[in-house]
Protein backbone atom coordinates (compact mmCIF):
# COMPACT_ATOMS: atom_id res chain seq x y z
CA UNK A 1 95.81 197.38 59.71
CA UNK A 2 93.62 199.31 57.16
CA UNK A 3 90.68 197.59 56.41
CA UNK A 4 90.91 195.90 52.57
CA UNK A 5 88.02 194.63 50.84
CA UNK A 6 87.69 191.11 49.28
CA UNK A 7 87.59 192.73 45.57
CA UNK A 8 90.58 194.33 46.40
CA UNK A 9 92.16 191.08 48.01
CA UNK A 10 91.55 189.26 44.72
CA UNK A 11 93.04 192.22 42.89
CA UNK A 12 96.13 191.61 44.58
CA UNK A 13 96.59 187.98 44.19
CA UNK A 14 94.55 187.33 40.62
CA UNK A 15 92.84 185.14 42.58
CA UNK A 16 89.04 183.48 41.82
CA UNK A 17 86.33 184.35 43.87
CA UNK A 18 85.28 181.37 44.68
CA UNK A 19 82.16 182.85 46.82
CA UNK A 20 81.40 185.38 49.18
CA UNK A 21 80.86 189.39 48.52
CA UNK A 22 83.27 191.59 46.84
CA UNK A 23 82.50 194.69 49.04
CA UNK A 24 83.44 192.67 52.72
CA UNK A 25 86.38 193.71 54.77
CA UNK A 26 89.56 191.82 56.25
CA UNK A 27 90.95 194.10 59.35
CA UNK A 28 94.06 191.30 60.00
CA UNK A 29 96.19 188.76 57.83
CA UNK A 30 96.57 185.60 60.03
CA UNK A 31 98.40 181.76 58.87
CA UNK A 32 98.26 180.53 62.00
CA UNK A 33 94.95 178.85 63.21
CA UNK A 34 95.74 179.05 66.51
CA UNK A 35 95.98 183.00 66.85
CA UNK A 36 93.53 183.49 64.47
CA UNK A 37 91.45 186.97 65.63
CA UNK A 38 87.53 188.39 64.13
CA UNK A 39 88.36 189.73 61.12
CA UNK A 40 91.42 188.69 59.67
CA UNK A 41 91.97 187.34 56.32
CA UNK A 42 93.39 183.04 57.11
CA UNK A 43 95.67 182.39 54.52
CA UNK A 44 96.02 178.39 54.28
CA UNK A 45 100.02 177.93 53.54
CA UNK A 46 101.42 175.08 52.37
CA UNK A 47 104.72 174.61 54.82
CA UNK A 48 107.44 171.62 54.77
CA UNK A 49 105.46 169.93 57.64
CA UNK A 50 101.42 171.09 57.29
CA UNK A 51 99.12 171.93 55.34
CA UNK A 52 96.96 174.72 56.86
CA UNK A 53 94.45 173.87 54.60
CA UNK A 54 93.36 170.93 56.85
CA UNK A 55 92.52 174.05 59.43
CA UNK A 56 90.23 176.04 57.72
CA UNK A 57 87.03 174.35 58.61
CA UNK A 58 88.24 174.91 62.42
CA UNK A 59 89.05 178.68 61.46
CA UNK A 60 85.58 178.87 59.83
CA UNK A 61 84.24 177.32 63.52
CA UNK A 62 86.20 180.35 65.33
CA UNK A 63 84.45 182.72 63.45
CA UNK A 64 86.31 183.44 59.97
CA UNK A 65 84.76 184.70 57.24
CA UNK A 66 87.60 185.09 54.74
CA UNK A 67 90.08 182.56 52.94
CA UNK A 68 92.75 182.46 50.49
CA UNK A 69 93.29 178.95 49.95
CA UNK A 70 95.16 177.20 46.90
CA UNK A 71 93.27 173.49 47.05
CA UNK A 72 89.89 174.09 45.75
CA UNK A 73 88.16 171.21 47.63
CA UNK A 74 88.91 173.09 50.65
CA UNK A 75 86.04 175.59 50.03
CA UNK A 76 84.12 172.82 50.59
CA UNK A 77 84.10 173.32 54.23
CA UNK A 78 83.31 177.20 54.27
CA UNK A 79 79.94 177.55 53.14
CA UNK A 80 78.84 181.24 53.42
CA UNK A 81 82.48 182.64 53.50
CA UNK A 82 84.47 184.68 51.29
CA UNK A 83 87.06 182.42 49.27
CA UNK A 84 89.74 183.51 47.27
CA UNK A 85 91.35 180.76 45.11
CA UNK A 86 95.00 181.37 44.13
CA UNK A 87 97.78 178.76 42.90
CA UNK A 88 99.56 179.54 45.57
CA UNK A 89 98.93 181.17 48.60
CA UNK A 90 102.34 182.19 49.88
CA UNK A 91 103.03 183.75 46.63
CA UNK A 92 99.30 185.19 47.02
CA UNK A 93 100.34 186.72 50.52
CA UNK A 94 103.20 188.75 49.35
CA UNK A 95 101.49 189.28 46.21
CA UNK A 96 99.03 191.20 48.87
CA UNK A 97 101.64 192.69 51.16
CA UNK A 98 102.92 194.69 47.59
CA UNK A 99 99.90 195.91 47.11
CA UNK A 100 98.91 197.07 51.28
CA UNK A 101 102.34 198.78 51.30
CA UNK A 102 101.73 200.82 48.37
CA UNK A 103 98.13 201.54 49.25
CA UNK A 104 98.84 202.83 52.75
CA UNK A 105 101.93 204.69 51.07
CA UNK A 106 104.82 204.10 53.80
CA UNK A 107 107.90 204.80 53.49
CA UNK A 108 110.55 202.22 53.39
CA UNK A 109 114.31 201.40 54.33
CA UNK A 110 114.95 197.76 54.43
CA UNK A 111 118.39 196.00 56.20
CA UNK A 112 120.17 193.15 55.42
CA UNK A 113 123.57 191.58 55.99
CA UNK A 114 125.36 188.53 57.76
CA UNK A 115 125.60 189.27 60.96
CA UNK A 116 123.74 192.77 63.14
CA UNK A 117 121.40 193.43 60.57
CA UNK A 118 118.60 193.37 63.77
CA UNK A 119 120.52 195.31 65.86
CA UNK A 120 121.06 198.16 62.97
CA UNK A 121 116.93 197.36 62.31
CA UNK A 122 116.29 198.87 65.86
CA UNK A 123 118.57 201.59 65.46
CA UNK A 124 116.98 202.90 62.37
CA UNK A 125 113.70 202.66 64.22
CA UNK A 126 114.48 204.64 67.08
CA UNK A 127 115.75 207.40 65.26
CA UNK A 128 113.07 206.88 62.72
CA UNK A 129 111.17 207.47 65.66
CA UNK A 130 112.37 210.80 66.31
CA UNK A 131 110.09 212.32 63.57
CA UNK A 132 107.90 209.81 62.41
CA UNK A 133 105.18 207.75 63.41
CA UNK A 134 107.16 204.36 62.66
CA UNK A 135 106.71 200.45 62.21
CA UNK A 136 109.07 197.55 62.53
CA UNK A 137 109.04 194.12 62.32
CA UNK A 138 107.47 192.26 65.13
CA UNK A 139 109.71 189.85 67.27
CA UNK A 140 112.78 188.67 64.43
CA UNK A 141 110.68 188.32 61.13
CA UNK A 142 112.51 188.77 58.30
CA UNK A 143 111.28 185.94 55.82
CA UNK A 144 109.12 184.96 53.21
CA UNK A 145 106.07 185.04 56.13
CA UNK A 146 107.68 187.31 58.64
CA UNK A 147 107.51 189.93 56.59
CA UNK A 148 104.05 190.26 55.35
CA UNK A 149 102.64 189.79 58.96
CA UNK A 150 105.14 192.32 60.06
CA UNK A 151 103.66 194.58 57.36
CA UNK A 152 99.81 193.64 58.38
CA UNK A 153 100.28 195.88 61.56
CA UNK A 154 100.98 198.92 60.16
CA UNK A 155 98.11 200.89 58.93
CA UNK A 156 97.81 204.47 57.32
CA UNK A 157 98.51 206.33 60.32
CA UNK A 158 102.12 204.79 59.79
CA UNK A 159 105.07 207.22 57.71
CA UNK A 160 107.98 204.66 57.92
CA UNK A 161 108.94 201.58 58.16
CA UNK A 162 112.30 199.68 58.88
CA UNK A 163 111.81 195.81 57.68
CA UNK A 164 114.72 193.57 58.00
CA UNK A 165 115.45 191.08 55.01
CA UNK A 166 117.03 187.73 56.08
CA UNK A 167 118.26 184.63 53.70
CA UNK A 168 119.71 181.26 53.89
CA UNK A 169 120.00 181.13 49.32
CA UNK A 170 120.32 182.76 46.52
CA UNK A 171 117.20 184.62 45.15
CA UNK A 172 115.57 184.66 48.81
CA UNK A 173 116.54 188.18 49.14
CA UNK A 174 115.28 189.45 45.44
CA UNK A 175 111.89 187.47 46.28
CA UNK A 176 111.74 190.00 49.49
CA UNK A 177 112.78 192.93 47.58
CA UNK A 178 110.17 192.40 44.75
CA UNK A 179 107.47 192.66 47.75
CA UNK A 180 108.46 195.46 49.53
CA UNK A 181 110.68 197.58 46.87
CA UNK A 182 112.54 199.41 49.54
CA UNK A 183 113.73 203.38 48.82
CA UNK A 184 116.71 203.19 50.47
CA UNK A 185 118.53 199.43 51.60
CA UNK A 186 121.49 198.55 54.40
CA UNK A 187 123.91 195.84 53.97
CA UNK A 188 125.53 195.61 57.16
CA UNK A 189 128.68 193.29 55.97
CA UNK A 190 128.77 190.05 54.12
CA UNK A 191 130.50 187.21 56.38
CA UNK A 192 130.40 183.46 56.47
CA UNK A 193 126.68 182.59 58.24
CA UNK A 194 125.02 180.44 55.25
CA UNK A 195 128.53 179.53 53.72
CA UNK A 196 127.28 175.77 53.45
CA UNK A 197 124.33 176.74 51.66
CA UNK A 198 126.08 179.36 49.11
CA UNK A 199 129.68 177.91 48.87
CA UNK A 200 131.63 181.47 48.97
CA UNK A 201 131.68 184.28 50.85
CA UNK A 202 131.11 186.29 46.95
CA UNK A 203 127.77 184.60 46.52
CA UNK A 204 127.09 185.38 49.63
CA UNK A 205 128.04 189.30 48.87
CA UNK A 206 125.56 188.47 45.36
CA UNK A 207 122.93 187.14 47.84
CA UNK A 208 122.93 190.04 50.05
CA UNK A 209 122.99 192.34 47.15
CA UNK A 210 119.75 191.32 45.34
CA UNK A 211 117.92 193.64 47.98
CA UNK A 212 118.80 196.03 45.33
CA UNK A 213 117.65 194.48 42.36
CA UNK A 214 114.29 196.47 41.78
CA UNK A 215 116.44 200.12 42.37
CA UNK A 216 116.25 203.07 40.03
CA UNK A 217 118.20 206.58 40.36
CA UNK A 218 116.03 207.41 43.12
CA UNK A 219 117.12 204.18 45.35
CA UNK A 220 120.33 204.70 47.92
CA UNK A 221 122.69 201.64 48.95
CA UNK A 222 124.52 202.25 52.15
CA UNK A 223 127.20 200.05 52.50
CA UNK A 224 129.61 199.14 55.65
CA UNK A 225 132.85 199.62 53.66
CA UNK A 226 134.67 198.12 56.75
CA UNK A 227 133.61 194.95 55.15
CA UNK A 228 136.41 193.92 52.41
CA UNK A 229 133.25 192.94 49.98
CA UNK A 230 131.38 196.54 50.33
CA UNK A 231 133.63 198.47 48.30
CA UNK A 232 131.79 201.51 46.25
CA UNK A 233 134.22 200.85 43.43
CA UNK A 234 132.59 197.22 42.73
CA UNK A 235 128.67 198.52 42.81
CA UNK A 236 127.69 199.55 39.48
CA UNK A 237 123.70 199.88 40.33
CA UNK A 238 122.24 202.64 38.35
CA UNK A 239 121.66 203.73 42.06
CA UNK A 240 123.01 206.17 44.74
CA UNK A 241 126.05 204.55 47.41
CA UNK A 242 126.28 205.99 50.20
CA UNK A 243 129.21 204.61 52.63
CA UNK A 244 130.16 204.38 55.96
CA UNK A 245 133.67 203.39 57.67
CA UNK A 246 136.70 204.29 59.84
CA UNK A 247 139.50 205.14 57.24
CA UNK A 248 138.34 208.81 56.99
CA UNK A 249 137.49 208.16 53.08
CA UNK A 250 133.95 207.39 53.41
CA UNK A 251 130.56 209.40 53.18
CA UNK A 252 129.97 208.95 56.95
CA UNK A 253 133.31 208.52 59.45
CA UNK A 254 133.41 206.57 62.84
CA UNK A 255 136.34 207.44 64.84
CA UNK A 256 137.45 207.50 68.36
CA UNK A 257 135.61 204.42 69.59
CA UNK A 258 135.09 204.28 73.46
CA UNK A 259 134.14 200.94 74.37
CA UNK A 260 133.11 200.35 77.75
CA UNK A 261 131.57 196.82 77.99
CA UNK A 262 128.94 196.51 79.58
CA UNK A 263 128.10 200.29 79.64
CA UNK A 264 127.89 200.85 76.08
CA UNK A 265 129.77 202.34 73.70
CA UNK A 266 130.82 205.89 72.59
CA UNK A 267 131.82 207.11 69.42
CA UNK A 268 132.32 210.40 66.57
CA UNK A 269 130.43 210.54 63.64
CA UNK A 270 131.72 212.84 60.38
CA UNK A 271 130.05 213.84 57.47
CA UNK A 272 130.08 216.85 55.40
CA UNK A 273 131.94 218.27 57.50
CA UNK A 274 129.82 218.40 60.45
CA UNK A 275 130.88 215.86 63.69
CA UNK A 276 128.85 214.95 66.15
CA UNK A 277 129.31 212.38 69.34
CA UNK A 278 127.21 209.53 70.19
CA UNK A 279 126.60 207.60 72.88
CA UNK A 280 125.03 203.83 72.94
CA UNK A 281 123.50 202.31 75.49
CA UNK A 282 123.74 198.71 74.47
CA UNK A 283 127.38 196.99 74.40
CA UNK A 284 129.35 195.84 71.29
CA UNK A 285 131.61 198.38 69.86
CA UNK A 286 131.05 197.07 66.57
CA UNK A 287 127.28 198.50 67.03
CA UNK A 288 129.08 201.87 66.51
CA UNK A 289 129.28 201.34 62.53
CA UNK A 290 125.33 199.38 62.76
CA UNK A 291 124.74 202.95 64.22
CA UNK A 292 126.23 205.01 61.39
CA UNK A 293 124.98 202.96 58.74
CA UNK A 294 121.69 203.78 60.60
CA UNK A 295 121.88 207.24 61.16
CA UNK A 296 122.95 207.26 57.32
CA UNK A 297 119.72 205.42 56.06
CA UNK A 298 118.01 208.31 58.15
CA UNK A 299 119.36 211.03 57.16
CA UNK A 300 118.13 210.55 53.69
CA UNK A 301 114.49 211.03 55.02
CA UNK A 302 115.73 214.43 56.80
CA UNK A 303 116.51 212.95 60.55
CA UNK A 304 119.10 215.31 61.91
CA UNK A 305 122.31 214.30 63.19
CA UNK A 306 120.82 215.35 66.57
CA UNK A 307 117.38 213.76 66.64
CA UNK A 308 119.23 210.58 65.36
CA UNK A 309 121.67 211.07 68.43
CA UNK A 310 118.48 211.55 70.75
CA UNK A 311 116.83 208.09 69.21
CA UNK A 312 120.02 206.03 69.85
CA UNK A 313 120.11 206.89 73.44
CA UNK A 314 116.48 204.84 73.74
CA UNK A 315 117.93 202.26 71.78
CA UNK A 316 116.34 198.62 73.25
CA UNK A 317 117.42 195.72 71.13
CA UNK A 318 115.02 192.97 70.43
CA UNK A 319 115.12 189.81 71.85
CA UNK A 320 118.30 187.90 72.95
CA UNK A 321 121.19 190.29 71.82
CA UNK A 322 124.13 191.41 74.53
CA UNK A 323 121.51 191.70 77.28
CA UNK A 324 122.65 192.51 80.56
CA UNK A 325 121.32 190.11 83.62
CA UNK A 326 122.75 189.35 86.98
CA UNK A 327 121.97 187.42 90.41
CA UNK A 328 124.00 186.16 93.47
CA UNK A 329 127.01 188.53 92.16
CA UNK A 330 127.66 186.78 88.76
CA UNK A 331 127.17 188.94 85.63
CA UNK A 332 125.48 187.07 82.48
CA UNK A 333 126.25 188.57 78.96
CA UNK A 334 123.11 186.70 76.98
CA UNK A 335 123.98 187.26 73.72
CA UNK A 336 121.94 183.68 72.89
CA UNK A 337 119.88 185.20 69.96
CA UNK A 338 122.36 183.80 66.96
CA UNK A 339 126.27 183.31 66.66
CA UNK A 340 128.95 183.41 63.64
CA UNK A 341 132.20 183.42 64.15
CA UNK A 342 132.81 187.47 63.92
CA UNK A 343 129.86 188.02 66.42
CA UNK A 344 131.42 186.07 68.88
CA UNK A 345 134.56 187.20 68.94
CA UNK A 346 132.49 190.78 69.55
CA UNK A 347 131.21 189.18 72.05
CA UNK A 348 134.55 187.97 73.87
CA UNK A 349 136.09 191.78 72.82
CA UNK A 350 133.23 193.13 75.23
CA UNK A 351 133.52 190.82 77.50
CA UNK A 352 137.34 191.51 77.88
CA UNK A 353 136.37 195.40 78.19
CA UNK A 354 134.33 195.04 80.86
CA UNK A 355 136.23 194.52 84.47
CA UNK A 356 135.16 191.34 87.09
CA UNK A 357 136.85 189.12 89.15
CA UNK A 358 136.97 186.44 86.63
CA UNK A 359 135.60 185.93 82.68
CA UNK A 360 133.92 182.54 81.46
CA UNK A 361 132.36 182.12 78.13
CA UNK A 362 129.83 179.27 77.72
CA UNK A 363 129.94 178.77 73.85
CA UNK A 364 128.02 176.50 71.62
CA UNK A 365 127.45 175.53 67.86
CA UNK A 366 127.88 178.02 64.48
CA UNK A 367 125.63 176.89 61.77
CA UNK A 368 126.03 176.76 58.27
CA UNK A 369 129.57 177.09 58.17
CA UNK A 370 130.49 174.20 55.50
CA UNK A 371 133.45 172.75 55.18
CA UNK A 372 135.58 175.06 57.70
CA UNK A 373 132.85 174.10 60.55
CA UNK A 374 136.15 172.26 62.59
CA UNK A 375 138.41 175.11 62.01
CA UNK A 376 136.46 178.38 62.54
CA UNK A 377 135.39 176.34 65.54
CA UNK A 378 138.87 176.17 66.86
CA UNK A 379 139.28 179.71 65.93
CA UNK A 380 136.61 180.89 67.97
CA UNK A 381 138.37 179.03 70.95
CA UNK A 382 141.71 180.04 70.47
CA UNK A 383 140.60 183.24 69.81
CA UNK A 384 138.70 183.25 73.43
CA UNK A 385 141.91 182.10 75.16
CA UNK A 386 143.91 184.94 73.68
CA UNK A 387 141.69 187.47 75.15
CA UNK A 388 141.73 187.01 78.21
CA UNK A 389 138.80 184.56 79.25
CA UNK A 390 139.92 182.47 82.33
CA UNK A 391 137.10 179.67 81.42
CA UNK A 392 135.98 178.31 78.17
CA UNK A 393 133.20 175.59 78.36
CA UNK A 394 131.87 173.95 75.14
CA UNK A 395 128.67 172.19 74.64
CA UNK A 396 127.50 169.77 71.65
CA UNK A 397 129.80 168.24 69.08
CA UNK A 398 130.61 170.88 67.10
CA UNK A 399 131.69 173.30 70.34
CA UNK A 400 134.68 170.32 71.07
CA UNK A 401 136.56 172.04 68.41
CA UNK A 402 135.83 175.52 70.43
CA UNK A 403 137.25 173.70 74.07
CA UNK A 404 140.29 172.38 71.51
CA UNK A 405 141.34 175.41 70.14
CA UNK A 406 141.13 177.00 74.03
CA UNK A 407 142.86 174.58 75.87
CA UNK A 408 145.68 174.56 73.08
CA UNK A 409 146.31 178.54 73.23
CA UNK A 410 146.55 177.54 77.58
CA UNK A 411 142.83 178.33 78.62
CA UNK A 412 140.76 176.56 81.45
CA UNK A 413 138.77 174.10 79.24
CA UNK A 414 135.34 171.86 79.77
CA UNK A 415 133.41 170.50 77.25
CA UNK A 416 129.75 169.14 77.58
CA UNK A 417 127.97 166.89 75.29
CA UNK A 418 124.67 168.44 76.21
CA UNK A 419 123.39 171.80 78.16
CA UNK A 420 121.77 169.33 80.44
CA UNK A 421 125.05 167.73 81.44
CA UNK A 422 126.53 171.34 82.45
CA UNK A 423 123.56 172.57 84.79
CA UNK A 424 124.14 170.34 87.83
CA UNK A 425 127.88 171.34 87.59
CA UNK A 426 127.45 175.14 87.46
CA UNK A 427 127.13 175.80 90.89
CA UNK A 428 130.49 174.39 91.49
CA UNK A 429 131.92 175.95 87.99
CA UNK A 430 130.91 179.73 88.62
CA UNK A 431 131.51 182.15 91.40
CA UNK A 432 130.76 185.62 92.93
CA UNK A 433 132.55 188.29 90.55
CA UNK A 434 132.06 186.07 87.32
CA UNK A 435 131.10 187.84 83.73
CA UNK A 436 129.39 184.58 82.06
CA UNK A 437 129.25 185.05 78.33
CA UNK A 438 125.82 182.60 76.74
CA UNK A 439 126.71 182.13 72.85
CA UNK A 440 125.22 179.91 70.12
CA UNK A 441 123.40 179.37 67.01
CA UNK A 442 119.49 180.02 68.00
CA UNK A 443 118.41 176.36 67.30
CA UNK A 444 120.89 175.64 70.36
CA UNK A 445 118.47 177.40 72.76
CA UNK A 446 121.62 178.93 75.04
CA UNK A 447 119.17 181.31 76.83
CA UNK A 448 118.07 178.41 78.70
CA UNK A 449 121.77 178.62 79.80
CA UNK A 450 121.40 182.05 81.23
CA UNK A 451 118.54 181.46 82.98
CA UNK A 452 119.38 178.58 84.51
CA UNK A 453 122.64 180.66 86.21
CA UNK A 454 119.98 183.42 86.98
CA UNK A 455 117.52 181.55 88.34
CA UNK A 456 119.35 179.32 90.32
């Protein structure tokens, strides 16, 4: 991070200098008292559970020198500090992060969309990466705090950056977009994560599309027109629209699709008239359109079809997505990161397209699904059976529906009320030769699945 001063700081966030000197520096933005570094800025938030307000006399004992609190009895405990007083401090931190991204003058391309919008993040990084010095978010952060931290690390030495913009309402997204005012913005598809909390999938599509609601004629949309919501014809945005697809129609064509499982994926790319192959390294063939939309988003900023070909091939996606891991002759697929229901069925299509003895998905809970929880539950199951997979095994109450749907389509069936119930029997459940798929929401913690087959 470039260093900021505290007159610049209160700039930002027409915040009150409570005390302390306008020409000091902050080199870091930390809320967390527990990480907290020399330097950095401690920005007391006000979350559902704590107040980080009642840490800032135990920052102040670390060390820190700088505070932007909203309670103004807290400057009580920070004699001989620099306080900034706002009326609210998370509104004060992205209030800030506006103001560091224009200052250190990055450019930005920001991704959104139901499901692989972290997947398509990566890809845009590594060809990003190609030509310019580039930053992306660390570990998932895509929210109201994610973000600015994410932003904190890059300093002037940085040309791009890819941020990813995640929801679970309306007006999350146009909150994110405000702060970072992207040039150019992704929507990967618009599915049915966060149908309890928005009702329809078409405020869901309105949800996703507030990431454009501070373009202008210089902004670009790229849209996954695969998606029956991301049409061209229904985006009237005083904005460019770029799309990408497979019917031959769009702006940028995916065709001949290769998928081979666990070795990636191959595919052609077409636009203006010039087709090039790519090759992934990561399986899913559904990452073939992430990719396009990616090299799309790229291309704008003058990353060649080639260079963006060369970045893919180092592609590494970030935490628990479709990785790869195997012991004693069983194959995991730990794709434990997040689930909805198009993501796992993905999930089962590369699974089916990679060859073993015998294939066994371990499948838990989809979130925020509403009133169709039971059904696209069953879905999910039946869908598994019809595919090919020789064992299903559900865990928790909402995965019963999963083992249901299976067992009625003629699948090998268990069900487990608990993870913890299911690791004394998987010795005698899997085998030499297995492909094990691990699938859940995240709050279900199925990497703890995977490891436990790993480890032993």
């Amino acid at each position: 991070m470039d260093a900021i001063t505290i007159r610049e700081i209160v700039d930002a966030t027409s915040g009150q200098l409570l005390s302390g000197k306008e020409d000091a520096v902050v080199t870091g933005v930390c809320t967390d008292s527990r990480i907290f570094q020399q330097g950095d800025l401690f920005v007391a938030l006000l979350g559902e559970n704590t107040d980080a307000h009642r840490f800032v006399r135990q920052v102040a004992e670390q060390g820190g020198k700088t505070f932007l609190i909203s309670e103004r009895d807290a400057a009580e405990a920070l004699a001989d500090a620099n306080v900034i007083l706002v009326q609210d401090t998370l509104a004060g931190l992205q209030a800030l992060t506006h103001y560091y991204l224009d200052k250190i003058g990055v450019g930005k391309i920001a991704v959104t969309g139901s499901v692989g919008k972290t997947s398509t993040r990566d890809m845009v990084y590594y060809i990003l990466s190609e030509k310019y010095k580039t930053g992306r978010p660390i570990k998932n952060y895509n929210s109201d705090v994610g973000i600015p931290l994410t932003v904190f690390t890059f300093d002037s030495t940085t040309e791009m950056a890819v941020l990813e913009e995640g929801m679970e309402h309306a007006g999350e997204i146009h909150r994110l977009a405000d702060m970072t005012r992207p040039e150019v913005a992704i929507i990967t598809n618009v599915g049915i994560s966060h149908l309890e909390n928005l009702g329809s999938r078409e405020n869901i599509y309105r949800a996703k599309m507030e990431i454009t609601d501070f373009f202008g004629r210089d902004n670009v949309l790229i849209i996954n027109e695969s998606c029956d919501l991301l049409k061209r014809s229904r985006i009237h945005g005083d904005y460019r629209v770029i799309t990408v697809g497979e019917t031959g129609a769009e702006d940028y064509v995916v065709s001949d699709i290769r998928d081979m499982g666990l070795e990636g994926v191959n595919f052609t790319l077409t636009t203006g008239g010039e087709s090039r192959e790519f090759r992934l390294n990561v399986p899913g063939a559904h990452n073939a359109l992430n990719a396009a939309l990616a090299v799309a988003a790229c291309a704008r900023y003058g990353v060649t079809m080639d260079q963006a070909a060369e970045g893919l091939l180092k592609l590494q996606l970030t935490g628990k997505r479709l990785k790869v891991r195997e012991a004693r002759g069983i194959r995991v697929l730990d794709d434990s990161y997040n689930a909805a229901p198009d993501s796992v069925k993905s999930a089962i299509r590369t699974v089916e397209a990679t060859p073993a003895e015998r294939w066994v998905a371990i499948l838990g809970a989809m979130n925020e699904l509403g009133d169709d929880t039971p059904a696209l539950h069953y879905e999910v199951g039946k869908y598994a059976a019809e595919h090919g997979i020789s064992l299903v095994i559900g865990i928790e109450p909402k995965a019963a529906e999963i083992v249901r749907g299976a067992r009625e389509a003629g699948c090998n069936a268990l069900y487990f009320d608990e993870k913890e119930d299911l690791y004394p029997e998987l010795p005698k459940l899997l085998k030499e030769g297995d492909l094990v798929l691990t699938k859940a929401s995240m709050t279900r913690h199925f990497w703890e699945i995977a490891d436990k087959i790993i480890n032993g």
